[in-house]
Protein backbone atom coordinates (compact mmCIF):
# COMPACT_ATOMS: atom_id res chain seq x y z
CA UNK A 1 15.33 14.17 -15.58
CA UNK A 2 18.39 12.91 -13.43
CA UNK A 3 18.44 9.86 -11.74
CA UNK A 4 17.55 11.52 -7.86
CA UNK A 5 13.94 12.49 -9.51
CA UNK A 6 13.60 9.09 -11.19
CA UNK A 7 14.53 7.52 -7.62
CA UNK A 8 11.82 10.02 -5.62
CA UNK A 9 8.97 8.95 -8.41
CA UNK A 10 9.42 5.36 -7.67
CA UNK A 11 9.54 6.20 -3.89
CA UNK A 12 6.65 8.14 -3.69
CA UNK A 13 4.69 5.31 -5.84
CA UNK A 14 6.29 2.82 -2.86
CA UNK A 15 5.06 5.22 -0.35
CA UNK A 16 1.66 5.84 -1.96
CA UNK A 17 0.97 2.17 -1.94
CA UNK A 18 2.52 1.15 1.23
CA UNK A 19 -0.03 3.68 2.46
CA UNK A 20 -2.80 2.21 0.57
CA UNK A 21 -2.14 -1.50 1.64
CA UNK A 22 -1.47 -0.24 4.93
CA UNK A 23 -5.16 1.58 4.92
CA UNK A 24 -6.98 -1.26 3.11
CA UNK A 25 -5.31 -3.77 6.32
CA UNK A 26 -6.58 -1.71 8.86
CA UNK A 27 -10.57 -0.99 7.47
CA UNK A 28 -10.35 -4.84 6.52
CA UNK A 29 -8.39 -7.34 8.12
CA UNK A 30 -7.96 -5.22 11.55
CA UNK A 31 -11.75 -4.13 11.59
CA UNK A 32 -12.17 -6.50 14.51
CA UNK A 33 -10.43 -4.56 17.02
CA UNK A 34 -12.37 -0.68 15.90
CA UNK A 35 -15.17 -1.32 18.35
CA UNK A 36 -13.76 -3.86 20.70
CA UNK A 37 -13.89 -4.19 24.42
CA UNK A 38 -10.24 -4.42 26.39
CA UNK A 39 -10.42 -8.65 26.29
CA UNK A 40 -11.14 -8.97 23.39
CA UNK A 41 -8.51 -6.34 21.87
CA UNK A 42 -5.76 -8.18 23.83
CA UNK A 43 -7.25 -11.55 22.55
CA UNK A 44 -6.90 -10.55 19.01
CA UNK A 45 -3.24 -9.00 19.67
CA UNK A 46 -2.00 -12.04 20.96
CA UNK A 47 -3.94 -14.04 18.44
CA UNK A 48 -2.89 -11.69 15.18
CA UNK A 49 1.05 -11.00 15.87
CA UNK A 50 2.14 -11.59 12.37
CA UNK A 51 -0.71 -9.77 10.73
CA UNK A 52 -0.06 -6.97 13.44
CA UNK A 53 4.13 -7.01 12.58
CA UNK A 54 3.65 -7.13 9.02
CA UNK A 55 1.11 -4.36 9.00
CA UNK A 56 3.60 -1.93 11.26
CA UNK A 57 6.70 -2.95 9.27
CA UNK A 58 4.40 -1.48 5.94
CA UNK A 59 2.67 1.59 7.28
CA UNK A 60 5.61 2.95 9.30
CA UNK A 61 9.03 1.22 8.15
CA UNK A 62 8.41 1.23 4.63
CA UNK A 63 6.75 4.25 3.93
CA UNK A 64 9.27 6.05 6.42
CA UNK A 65 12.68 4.74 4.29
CA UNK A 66 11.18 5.74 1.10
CA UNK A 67 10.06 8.61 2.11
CA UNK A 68 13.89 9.82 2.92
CA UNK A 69 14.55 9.74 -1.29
CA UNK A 70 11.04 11.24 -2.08
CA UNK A 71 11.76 14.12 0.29
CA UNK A 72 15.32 14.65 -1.46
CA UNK A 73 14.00 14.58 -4.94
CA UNK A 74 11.48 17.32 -3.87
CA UNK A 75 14.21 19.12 -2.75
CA UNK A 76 16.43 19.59 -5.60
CA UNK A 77 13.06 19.50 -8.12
CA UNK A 78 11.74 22.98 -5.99
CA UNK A 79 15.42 24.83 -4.56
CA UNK A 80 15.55 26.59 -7.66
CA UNK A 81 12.32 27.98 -7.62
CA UNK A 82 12.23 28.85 -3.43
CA UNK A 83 15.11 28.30 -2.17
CA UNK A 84 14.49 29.05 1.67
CA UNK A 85 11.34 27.23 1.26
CA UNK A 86 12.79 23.76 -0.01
CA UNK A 87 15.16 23.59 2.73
CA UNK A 88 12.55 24.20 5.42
CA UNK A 89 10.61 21.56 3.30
CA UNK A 90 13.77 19.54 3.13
CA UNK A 91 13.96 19.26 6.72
CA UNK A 92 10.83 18.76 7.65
CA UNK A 93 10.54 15.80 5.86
CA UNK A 94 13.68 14.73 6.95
CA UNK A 95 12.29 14.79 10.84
CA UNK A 96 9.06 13.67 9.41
CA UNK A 97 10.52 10.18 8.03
CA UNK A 98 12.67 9.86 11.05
CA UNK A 99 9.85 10.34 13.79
CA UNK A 100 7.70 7.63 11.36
CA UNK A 101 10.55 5.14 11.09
CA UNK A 102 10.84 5.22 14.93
């Protein structure tokens, strides 16, 4: 196992639990704002910034950098075995982790 694959397992562990965290914030410490009325969803915006910043910076920043290395370690684990298919795959992902980070 080369160092690229050892790199994409850590990201996708990264990824997996920035998703996870990022899941758990939302059914827990966002609940509030599921079944909300208009006032009081901008009243918990402007009264949850941080929580709001930090939660965005997991589920989209985080998980969108690491997914760049997971992506590439797919890549050169599968072009052996299909080719055409890992390079479709390849930039997929690619556009997938840039449309995420932005």
């Amino acid at each position: 196992m080369n160092n690229l694959q050892k790199i994409g397992g850590v990201a996708a562990l990264i990824n997996a639990a920035a998703y996870i965290i990022g899941f758990g914030m939302v059914f827990t410490l966002l609940a509030p704002i599921m079944d909300a009325q208009p006032e009081q969803y901008l009243a918990f915006l402007a009264d949850n910034q941080a929580l709001l910043y930090v939660w965005h910076l997991i589920i989209y920043i985080v998980a969108g950098v690491f997914m760049v290395p997971l992506v590439l370690a797919m890549h050169e684990r599968l072009r052996s075995h299909a080719p055409a298919l890992s390079q479709i795959a390849l930039a997929m992902g690619l556009i997938w982790s840039g449309l995420v980070i932005a």
